[in-house]
Protein backbone atom coordinates (compact mmCIF):
# COMPACT_ATOMS: atom_id res chain seq x y z
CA UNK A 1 34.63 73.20 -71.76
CA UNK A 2 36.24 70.72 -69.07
CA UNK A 3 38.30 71.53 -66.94
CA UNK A 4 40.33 69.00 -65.09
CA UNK A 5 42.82 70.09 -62.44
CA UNK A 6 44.42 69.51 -58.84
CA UNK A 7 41.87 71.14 -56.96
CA UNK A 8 44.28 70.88 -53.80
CA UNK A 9 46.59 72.69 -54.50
CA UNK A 10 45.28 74.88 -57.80
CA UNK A 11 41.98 76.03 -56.60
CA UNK A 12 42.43 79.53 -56.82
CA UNK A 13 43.73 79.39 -60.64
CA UNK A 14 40.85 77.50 -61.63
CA UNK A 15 38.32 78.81 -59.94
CA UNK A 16 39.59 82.00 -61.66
CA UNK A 17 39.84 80.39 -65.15
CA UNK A 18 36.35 79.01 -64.65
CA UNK A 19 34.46 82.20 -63.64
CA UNK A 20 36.57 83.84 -66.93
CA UNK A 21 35.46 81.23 -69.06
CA UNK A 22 31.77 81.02 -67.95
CA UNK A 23 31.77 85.23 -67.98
CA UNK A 24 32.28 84.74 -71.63
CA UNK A 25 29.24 82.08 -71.92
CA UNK A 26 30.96 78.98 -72.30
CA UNK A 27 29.82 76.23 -70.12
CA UNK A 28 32.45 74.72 -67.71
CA UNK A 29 33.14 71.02 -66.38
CA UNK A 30 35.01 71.14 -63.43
CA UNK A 31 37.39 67.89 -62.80
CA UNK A 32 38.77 67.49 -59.48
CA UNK A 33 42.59 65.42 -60.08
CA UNK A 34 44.25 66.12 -56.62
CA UNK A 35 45.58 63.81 -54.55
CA UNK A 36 47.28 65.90 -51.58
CA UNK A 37 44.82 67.10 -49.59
CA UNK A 38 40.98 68.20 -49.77
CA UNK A 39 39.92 70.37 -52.63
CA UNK A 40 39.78 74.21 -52.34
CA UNK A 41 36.44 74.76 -54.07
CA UNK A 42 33.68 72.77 -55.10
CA UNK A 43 34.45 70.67 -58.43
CA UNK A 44 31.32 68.94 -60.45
CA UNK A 45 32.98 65.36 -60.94
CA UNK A 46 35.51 65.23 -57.28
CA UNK A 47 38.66 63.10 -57.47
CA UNK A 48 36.52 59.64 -55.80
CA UNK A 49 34.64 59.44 -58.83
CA UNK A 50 37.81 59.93 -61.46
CA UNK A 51 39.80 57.47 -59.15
CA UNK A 52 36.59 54.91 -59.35
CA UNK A 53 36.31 55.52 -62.92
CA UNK A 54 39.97 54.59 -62.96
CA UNK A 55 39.54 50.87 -61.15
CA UNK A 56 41.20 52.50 -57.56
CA UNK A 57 39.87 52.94 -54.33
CA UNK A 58 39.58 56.47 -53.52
CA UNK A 59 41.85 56.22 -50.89
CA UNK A 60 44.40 54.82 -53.36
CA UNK A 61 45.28 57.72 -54.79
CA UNK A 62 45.67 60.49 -51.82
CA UNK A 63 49.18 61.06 -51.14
C-alpha cells in the first residue's frame, strides 16, 4: 500500500491510517507531499526526494 500525503499538515491522519492499515498486515509506503512546513512524523520517501524525482530543487517547492 502507498501512501502519499502532506505530512505537514496531515501527520496525525496518516500516521493513524498507516498504523490501521499495517495492524491489518498490509505493508505501507509512506510518501511525504508537503510543502508548508517540516513533516510531523517520519515518512519512508520525504518530500526532497519526490521534488528531485520531479526535476525541482527541494527548496522549490516549500511554500
Amino acid at each position: 500500500m502507498v501512501l502519499i500525503g502532506t505530512l505537514d499538515t496531515k501527520h496525525a491522519e496518516y500516521a493513524h491510517l498507516r498504523t490501521r492499515l499495517t495492524d491489518h498486515g498490509c505493508s505501507v509506503l509512506l510518501i511525504d507531499a508537503g510543502v508548508l512546513g517540516a513533516p510531523g512524523i517520519t515518512p519512508d520517501i520525504g518530500r526532497d526526494a519526490v521534488a528531485s524525482a520531479g526535476g525541482r530543487p527541494p527548496a522549490a517547492t516549500v511554500g
